[in-house]
C-alpha atoms as a PDB file:
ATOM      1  CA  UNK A   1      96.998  83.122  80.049  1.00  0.00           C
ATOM      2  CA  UNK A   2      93.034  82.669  80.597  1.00  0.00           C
ATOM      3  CA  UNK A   3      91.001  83.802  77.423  1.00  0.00           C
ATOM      4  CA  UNK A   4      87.493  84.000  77.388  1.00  0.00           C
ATOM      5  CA  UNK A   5      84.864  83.363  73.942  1.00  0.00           C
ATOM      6  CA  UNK A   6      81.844  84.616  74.213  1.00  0.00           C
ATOM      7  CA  UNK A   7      79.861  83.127  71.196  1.00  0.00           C
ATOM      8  CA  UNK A   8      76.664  81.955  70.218  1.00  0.00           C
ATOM      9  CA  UNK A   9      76.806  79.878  67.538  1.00  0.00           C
ATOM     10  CA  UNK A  10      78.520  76.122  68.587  1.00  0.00           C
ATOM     11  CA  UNK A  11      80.345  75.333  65.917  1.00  0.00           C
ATOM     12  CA  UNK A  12      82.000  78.942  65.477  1.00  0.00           C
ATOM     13  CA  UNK A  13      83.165  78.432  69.358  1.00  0.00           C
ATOM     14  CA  UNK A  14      84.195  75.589  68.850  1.00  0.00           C
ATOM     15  CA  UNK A  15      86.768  76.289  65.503  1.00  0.00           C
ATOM     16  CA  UNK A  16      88.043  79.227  67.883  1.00  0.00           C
ATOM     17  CA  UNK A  17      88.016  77.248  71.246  1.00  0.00           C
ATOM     18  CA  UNK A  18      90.491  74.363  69.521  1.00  0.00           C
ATOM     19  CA  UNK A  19      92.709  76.604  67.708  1.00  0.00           C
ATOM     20  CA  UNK A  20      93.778  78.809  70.950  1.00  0.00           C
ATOM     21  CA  UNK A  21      94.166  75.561  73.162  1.00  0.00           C
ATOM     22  CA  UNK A  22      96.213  74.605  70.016  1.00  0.00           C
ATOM     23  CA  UNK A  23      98.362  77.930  70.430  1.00  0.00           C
ATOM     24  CA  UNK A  24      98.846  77.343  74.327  1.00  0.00           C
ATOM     25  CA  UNK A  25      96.128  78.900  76.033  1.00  0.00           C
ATOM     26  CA  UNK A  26      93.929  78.400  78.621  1.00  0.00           C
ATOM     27  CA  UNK A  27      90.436  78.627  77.246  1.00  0.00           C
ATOM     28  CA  UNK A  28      86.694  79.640  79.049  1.00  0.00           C
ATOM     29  CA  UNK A  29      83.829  79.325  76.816  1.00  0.00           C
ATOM     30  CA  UNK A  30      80.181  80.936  76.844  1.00  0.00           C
ATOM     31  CA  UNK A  31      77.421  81.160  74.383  1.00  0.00           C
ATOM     32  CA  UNK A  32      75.755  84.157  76.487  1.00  0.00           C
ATOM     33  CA  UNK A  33      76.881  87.657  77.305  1.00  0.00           C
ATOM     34  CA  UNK A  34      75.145  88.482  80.598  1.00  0.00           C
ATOM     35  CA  UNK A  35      76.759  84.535  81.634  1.00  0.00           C
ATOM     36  CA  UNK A  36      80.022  86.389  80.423  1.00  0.00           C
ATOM     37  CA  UNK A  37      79.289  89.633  82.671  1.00  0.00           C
ATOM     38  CA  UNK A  38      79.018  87.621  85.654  1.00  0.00           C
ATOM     39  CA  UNK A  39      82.275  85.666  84.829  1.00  0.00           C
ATOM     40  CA  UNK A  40      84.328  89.025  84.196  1.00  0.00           C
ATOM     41  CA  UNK A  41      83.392  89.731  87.711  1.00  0.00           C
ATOM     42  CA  UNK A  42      84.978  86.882  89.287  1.00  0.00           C
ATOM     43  CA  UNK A  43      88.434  87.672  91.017  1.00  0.00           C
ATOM     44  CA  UNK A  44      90.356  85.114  88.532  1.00  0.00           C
ATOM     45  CA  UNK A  45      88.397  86.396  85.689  1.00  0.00           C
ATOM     46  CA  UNK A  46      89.792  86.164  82.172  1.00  0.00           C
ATOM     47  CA  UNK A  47      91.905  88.993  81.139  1.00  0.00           C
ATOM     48  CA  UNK A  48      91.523  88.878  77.392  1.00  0.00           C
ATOM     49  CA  UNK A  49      88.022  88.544  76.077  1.00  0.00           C
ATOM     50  CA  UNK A  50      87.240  87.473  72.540  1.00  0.00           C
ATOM     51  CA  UNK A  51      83.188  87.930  71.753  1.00  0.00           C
ATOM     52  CA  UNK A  52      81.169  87.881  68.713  1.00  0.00           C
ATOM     53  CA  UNK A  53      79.245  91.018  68.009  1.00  0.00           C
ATOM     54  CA  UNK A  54      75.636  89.488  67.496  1.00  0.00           C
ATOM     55  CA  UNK A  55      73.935  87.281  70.072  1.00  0.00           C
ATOM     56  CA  UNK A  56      71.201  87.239  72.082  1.00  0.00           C
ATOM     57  CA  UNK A  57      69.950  88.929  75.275  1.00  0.00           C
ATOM     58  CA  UNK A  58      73.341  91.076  75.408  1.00  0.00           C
ATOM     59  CA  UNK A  59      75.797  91.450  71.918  1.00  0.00           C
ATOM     60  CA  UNK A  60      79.381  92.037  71.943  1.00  0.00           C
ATOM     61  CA  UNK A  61      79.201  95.843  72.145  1.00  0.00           C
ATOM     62  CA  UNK A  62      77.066  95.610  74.457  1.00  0.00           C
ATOM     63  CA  UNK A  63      79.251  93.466  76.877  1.00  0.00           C
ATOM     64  CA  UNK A  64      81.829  95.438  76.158  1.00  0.00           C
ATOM     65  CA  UNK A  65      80.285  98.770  77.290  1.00  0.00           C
ATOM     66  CA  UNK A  66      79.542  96.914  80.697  1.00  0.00           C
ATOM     67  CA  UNK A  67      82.811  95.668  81.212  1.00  0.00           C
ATOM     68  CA  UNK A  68      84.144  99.138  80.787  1.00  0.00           C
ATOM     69  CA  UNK A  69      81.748 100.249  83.187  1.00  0.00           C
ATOM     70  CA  UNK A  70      83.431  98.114  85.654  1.00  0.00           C
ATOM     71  CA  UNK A  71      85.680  99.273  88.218  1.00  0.00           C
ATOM     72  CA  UNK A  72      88.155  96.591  87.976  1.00  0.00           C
ATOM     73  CA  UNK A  73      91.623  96.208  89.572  1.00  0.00           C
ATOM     74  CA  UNK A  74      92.974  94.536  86.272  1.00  0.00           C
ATOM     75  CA  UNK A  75      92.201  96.040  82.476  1.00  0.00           C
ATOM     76  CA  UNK A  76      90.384  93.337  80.386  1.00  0.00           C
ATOM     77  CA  UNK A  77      91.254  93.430  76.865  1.00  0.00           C
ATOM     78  CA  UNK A  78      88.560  93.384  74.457  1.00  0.00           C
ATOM     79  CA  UNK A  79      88.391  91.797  70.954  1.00  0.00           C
ATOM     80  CA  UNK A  80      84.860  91.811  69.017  1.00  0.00           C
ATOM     81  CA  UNK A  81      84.690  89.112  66.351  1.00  0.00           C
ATOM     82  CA  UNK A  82      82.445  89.767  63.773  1.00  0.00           C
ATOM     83  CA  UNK A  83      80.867  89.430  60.335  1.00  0.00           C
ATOM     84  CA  UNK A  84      80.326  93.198  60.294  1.00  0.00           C
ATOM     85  CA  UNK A  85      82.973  94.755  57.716  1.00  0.00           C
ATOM     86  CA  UNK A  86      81.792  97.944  57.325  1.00  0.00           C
ATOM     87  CA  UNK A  87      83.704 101.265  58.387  1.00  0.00           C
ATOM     88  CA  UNK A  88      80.796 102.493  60.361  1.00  0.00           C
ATOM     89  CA  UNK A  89      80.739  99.438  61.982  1.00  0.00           C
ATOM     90  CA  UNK A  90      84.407  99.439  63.331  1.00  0.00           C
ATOM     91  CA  UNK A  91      83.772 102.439  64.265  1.00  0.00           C
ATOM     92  CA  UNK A  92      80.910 101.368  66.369  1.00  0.00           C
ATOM     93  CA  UNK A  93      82.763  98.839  67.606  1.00  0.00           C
ATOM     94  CA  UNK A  94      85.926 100.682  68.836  1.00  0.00           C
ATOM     95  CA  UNK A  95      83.787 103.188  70.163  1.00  0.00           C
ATOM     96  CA  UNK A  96      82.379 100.402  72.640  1.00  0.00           C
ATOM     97  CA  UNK A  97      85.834  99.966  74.405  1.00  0.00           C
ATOM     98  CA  UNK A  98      86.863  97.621  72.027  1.00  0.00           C
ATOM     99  CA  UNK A  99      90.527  96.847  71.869  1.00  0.00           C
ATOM    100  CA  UNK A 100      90.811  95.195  68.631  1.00  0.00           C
ATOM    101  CA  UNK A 101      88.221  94.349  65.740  1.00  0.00           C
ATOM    102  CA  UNK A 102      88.334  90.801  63.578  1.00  0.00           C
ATOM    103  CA  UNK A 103      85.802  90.323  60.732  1.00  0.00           C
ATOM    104  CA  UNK A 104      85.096  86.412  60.695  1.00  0.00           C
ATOM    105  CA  UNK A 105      85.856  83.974  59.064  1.00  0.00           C
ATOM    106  CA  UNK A 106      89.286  84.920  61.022  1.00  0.00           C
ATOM    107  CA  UNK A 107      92.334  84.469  59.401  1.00  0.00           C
ATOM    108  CA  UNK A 108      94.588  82.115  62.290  1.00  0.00           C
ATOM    109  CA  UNK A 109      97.652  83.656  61.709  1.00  0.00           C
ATOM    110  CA  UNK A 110      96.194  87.252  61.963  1.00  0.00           C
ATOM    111  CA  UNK A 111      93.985  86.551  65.065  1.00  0.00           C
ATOM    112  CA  UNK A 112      96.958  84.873  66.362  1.00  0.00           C
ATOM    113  CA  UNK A 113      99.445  87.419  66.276  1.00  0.00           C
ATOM    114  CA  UNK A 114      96.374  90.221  67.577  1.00  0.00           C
ATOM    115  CA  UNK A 115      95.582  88.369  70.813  1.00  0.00           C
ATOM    116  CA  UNK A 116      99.555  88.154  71.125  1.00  0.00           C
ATOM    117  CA  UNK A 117      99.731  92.054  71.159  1.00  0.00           C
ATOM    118  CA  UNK A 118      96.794  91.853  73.531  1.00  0.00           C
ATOM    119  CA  UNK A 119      99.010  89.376  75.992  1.00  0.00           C
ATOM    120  CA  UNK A 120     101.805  92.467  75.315  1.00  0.00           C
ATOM    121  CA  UNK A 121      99.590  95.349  76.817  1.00  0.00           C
ATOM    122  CA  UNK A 122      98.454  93.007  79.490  1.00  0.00           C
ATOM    123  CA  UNK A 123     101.639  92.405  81.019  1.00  0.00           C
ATOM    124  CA  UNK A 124     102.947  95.986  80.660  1.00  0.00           C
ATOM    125  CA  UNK A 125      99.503  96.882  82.317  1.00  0.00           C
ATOM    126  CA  UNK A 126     100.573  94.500  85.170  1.00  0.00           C
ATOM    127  CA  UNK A 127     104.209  95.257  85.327  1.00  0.00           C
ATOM    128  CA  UNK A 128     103.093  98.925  85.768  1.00  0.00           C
ATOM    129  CA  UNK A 129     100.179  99.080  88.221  1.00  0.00           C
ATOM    130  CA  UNK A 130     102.986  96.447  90.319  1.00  0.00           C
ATOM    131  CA  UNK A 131     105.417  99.561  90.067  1.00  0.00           C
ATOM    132  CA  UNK A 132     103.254 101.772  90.712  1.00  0.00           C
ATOM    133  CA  UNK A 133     102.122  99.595  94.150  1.00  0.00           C
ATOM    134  CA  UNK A 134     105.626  98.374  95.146  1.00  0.00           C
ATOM    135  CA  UNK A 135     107.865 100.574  97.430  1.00  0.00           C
ATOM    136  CA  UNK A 136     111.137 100.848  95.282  1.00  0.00           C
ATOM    137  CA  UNK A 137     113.391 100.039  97.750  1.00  0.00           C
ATOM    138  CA  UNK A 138     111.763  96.662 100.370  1.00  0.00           C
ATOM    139  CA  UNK A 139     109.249  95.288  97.204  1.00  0.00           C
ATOM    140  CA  UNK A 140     106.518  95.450  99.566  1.00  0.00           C
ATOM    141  CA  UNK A 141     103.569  97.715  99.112  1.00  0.00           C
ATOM    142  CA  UNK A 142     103.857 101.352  99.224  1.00  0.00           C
ATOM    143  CA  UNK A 143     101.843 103.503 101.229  1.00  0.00           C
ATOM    144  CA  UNK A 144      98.986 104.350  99.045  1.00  0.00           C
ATOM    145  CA  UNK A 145      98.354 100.850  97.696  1.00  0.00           C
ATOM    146  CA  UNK A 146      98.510  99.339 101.379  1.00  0.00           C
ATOM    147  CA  UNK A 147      95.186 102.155 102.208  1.00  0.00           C
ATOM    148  CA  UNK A 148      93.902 100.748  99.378  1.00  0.00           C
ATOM    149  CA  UNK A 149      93.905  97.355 100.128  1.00  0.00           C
ATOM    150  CA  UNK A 150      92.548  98.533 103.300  1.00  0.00           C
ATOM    151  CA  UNK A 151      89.859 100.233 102.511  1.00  0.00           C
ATOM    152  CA  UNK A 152      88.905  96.829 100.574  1.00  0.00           C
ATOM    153  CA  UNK A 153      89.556  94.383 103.154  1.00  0.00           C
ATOM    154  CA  UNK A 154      87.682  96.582 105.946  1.00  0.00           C
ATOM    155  CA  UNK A 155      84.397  96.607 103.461  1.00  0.00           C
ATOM    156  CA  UNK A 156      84.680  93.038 103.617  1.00  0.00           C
ATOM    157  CA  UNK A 157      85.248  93.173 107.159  1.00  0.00           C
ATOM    158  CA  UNK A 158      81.940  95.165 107.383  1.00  0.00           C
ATOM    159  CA  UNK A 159      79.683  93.085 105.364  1.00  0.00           C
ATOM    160  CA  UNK A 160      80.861  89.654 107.069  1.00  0.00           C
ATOM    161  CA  UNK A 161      81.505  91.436 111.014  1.00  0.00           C
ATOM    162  CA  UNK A 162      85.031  90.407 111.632  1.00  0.00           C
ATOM    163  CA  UNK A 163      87.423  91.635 113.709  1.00  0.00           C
ATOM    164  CA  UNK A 164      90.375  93.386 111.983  1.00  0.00           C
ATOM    165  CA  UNK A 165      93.573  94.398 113.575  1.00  0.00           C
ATOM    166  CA  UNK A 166      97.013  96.244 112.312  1.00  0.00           C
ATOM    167  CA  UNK A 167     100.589  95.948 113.738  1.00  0.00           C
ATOM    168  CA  UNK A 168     102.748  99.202 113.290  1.00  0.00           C
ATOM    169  CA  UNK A 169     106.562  99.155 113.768  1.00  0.00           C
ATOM    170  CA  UNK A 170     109.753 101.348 113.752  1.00  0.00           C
ATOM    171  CA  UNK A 171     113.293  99.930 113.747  1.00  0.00           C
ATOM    172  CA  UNK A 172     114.736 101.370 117.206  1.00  0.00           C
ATOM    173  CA  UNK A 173     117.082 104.552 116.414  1.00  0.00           C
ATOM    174  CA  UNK A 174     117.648 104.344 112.737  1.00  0.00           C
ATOM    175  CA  UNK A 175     119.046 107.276 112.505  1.00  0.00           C
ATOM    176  CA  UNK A 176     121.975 105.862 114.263  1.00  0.00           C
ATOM    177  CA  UNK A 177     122.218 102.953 112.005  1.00  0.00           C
ATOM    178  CA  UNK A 178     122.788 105.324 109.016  1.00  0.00           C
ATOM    179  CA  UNK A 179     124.932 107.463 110.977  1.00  0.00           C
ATOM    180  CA  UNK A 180     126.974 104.908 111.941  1.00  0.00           C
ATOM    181  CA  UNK A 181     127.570 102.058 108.603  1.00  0.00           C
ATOM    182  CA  UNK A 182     126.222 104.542 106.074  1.00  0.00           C
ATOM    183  CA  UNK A 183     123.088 105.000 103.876  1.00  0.00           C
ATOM    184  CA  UNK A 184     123.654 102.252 101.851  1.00  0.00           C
ATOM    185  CA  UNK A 185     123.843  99.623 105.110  1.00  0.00           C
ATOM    186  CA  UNK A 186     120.449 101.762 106.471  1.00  0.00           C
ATOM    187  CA  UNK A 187     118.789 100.389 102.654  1.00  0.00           C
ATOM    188  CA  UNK A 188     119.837  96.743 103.630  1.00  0.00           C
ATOM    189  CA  UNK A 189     118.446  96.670 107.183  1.00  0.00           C
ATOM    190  CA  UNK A 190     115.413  98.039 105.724  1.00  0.00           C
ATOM    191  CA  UNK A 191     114.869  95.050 102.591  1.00  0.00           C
ATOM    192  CA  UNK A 192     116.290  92.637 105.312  1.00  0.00           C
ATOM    193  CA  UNK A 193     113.452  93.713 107.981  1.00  0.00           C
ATOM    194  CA  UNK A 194     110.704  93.971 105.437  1.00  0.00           C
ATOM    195  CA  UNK A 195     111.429  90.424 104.193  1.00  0.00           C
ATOM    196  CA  UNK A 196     111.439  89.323 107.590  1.00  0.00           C
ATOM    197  CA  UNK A 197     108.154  90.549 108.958  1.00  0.00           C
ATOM    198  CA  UNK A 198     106.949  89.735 105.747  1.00  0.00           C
ATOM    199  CA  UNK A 199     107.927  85.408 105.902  1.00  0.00           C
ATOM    200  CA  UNK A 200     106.313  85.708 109.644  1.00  0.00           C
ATOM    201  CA  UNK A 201     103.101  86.853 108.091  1.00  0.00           C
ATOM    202  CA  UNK A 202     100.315  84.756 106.906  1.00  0.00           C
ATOM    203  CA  UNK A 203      99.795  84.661 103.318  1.00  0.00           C
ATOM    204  CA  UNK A 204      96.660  86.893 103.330  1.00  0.00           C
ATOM    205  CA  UNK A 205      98.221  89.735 106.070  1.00  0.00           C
ATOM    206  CA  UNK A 206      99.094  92.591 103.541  1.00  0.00           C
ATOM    207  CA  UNK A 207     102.698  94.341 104.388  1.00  0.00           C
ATOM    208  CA  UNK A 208     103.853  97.982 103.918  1.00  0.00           C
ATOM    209  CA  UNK A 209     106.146 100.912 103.824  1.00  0.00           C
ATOM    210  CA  UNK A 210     104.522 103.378 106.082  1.00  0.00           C
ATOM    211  CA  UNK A 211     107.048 105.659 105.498  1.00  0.00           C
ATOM    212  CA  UNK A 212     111.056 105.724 106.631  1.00  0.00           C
ATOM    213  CA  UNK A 213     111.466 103.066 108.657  1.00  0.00           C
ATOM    214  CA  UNK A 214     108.206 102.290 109.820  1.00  0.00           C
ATOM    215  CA  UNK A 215     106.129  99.270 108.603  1.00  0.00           C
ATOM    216  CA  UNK A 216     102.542  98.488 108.481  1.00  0.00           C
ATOM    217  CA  UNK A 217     100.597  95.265 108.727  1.00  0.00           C
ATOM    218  CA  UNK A 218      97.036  94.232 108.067  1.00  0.00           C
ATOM    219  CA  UNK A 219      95.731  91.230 109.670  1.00  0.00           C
ATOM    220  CA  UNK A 220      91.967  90.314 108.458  1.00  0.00           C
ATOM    221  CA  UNK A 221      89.952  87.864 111.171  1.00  0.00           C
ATOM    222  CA  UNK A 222      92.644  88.647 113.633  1.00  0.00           C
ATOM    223  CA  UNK A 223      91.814  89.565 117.618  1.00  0.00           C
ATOM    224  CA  UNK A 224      93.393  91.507 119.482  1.00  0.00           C
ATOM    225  CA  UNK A 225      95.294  88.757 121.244  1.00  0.00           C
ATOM    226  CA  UNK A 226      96.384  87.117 118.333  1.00  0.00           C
ATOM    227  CA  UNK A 227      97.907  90.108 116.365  1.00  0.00           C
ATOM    228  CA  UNK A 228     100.199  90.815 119.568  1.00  0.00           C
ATOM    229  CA  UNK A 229     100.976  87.495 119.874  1.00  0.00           C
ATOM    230  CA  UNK A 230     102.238  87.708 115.829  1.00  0.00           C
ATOM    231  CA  UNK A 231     103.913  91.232 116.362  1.00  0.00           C
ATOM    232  CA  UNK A 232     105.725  89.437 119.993  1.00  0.00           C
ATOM    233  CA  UNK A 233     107.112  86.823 117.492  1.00  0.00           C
ATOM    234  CA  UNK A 234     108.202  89.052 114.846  1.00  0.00           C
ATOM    235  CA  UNK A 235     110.095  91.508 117.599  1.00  0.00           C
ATOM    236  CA  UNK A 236     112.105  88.295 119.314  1.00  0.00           C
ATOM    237  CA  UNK A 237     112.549  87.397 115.171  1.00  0.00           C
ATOM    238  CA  UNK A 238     114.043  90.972 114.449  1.00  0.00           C
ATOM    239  CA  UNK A 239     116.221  91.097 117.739  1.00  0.00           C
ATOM    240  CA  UNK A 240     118.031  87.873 116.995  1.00  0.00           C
ATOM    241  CA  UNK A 241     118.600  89.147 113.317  1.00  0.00           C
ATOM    242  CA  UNK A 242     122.234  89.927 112.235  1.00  0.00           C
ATOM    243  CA  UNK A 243     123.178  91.597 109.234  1.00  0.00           C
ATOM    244  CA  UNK A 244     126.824  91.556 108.176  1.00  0.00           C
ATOM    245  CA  UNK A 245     128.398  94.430 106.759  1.00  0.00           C
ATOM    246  CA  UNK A 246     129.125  94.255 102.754  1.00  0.00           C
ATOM    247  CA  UNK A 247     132.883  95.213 103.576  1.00  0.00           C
ATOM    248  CA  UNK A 248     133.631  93.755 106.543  1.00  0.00           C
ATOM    249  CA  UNK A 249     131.564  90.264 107.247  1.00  0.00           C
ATOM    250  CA  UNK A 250     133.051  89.815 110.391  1.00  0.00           C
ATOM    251  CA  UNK A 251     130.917  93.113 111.517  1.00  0.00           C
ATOM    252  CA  UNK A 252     127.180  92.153 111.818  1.00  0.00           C
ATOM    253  CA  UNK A 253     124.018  95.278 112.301  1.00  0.00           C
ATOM    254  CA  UNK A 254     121.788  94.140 115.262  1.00  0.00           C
ATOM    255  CA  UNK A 255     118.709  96.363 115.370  1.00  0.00           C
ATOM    256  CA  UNK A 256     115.277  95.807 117.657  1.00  0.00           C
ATOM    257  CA  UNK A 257     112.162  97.060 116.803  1.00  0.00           C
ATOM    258  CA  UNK A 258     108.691  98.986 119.046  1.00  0.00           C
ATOM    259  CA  UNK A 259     105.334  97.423 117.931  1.00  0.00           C
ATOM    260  CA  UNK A 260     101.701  99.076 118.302  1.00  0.00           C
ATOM    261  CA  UNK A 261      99.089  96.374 117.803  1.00  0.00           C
ATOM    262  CA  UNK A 262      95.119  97.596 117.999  1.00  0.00           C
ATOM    263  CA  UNK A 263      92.075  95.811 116.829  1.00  0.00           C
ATOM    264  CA  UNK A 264      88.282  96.180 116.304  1.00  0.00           C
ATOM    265  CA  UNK A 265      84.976  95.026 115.046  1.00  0.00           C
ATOM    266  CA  UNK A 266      84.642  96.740 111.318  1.00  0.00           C
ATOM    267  CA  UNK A 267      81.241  98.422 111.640  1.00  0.00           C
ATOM    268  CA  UNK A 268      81.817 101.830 108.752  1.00  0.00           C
ATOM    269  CA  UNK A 269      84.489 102.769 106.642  1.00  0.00           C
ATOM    270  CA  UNK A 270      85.696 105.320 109.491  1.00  0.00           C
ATOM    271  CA  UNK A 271      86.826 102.440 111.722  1.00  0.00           C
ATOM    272  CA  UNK A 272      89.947 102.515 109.442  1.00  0.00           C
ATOM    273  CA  UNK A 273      91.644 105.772 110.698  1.00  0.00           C
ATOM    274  CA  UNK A 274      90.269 104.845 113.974  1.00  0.00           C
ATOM    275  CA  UNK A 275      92.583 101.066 114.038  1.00  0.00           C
ATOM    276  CA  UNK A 276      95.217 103.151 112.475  1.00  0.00           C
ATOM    277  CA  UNK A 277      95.506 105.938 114.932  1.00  0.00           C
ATOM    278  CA  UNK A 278      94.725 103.516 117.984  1.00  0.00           C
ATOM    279  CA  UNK A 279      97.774 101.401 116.626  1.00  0.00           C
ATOM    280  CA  UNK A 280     100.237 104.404 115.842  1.00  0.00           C
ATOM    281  CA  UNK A 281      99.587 105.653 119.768  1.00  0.00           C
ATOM    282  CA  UNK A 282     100.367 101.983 120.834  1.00  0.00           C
ATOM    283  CA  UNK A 283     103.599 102.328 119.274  1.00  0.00           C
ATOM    284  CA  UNK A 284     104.003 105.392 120.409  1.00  0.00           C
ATOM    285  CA  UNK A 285     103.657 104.220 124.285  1.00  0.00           C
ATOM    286  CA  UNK A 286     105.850 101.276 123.028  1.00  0.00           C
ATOM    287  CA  UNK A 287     109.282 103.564 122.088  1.00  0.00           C
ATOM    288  CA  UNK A 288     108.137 105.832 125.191  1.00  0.00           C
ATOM    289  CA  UNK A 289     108.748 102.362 127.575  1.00  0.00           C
ATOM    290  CA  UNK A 290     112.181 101.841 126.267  1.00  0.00           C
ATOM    291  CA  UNK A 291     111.694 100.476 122.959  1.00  0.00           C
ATOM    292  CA  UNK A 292     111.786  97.247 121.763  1.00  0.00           C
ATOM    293  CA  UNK A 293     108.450  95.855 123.342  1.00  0.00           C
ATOM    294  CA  UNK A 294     104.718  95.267 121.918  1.00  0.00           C
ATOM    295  CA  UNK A 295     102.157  97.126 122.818  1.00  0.00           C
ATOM    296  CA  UNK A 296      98.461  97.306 122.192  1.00  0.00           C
ATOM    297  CA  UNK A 297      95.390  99.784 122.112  1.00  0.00           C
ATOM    298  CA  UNK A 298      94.222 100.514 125.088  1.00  0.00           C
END
């Protein structure tokens, strides 16, 4: 894990820089808290921050106020290092956002064990903001986190002009899938079709769970040309796709899918519903020509 030190004096950085490369960790150093700011803003920012409460130009609380002020996608947990020992202080201190409070000289052992806690609330932070984007049953994302990730990837759309397309899909009669093998086969088509659209897209295409069985892809810097060309793959992918039954292997689930592609020039935050919309009424047209088939916005 990446820690950050945010300390003034040298040689104090340097005593707490050695002993948490000693204990495994991946260190980033700085003597200045607005340098720190602009580091804690970076997408592979630390996510455990260790700052001394007194320095120039900004101080620990200080810093720590900002960061809190941040909207962030990860938490960034916050210990202030300090001489100050009184209970007013801590106080102040924890009041800041502060995490966790060490009065220097640190004990190793103590500080140790604290920024090991830290790691602990870290990863349950992680392990439940991943729950709470996964869909339970494909792993991909869920509805609500894939319009999230939207919404970001169109404002970056926006500020740079790009082009920005989406592929929507529904497995061809589903219904008759689970009618036929059972709920339990319907669950595997649906984790084996979600893995496969998601291998034939490119690593920074976001995948998800529309709802039921219908899926939803988010191409950034993609025309309209070359998001049907990726949905034409993925359909001749799905049709050759067989799926043995758990009981009987000799028995193999063939389904085909209907694709609606649309794409456009991000200009406002609006244009989102708009690709959406123009993308659901491509597949729409797509199931109303017999299925199987891409087609795009018109």
């Amino acid at each position: 894990m990446k820690v950050m030190i945010v300390d003034d004096e040298p040689i104090s950085r340097r005593i707490l820089e050695n002993f948490l490369i000693e204990c495994g960790y991946e260190v980033l150093s700085t003597y200045d808290g607005m340098e720190a700011l602009k580091i804690i803003q970076s997408p592979d920012a630390p996510k455990l921050v260790i700052s001394d409460w007194m320095m120039p130009n900004m101080n620990g609380v200080e810093l720590c106020e900002k960061i809190r002020g941040m909207e962030k996608d990860q938490y960034t947990y916050f210990i202030l290092l300090t001489t100050k020992a009184e209970k007013r202080d801590i106080i102040k201190g924890l009041e800041s956002g502060a995490d966790d409070f060490i009065v220097k000289p640190f004990d190793r052992e103590e500080l140790k064990y604290r920024i090991k806690i830290g790691e602990r609330i870290i990863d349950l932070e992680q392990r439940i903001m991943q729950l709470a984007n996964t869909d339970y049953l494909t792993g991909i994302l869920n509805r609500r986190a894939f319009m999230e990730r939207m919404a970001e990837e169109a404002n970056r759309s926006i500020r740079n002009e790009e082009e920005m397309s989406i592929i929507i899909m529904d497995i061809d009669h589903f219904k008759k899938v689970n009618d036929t093998f059972g709920h339990q086969v319907g669950d595997l088509v649906l984790q084996r079709f979600a893995d496969r659209i998601s291998m034939a897209s490119r690593s920074y295409d976001f995948v998800g769970r529309y709802g039921g069985e219908e899926f939803i892809i988010g191409l950034p810097q993609t025309t309209l040309e070359q998001s049907w060309n990726a949905a034409e793959r993925m359909r001749k992918d799905i049709e050759k796709m067989g799926l043995p039954l758990p009981d009987d292997p000799q028995i193999s689930v063939r389904i085909t899918a209907s694709f609606g592609v649309a794409s456009c020039l991000m200009k406002s935050s609006k244009d989102v519903d708009s690709i959406i919309k123009l993308a659901d009424e491509a597949l729409y047209r797509a199931k109303a020509e017999g299925r199987n088939r891409v087609c795009h916005s018109l």
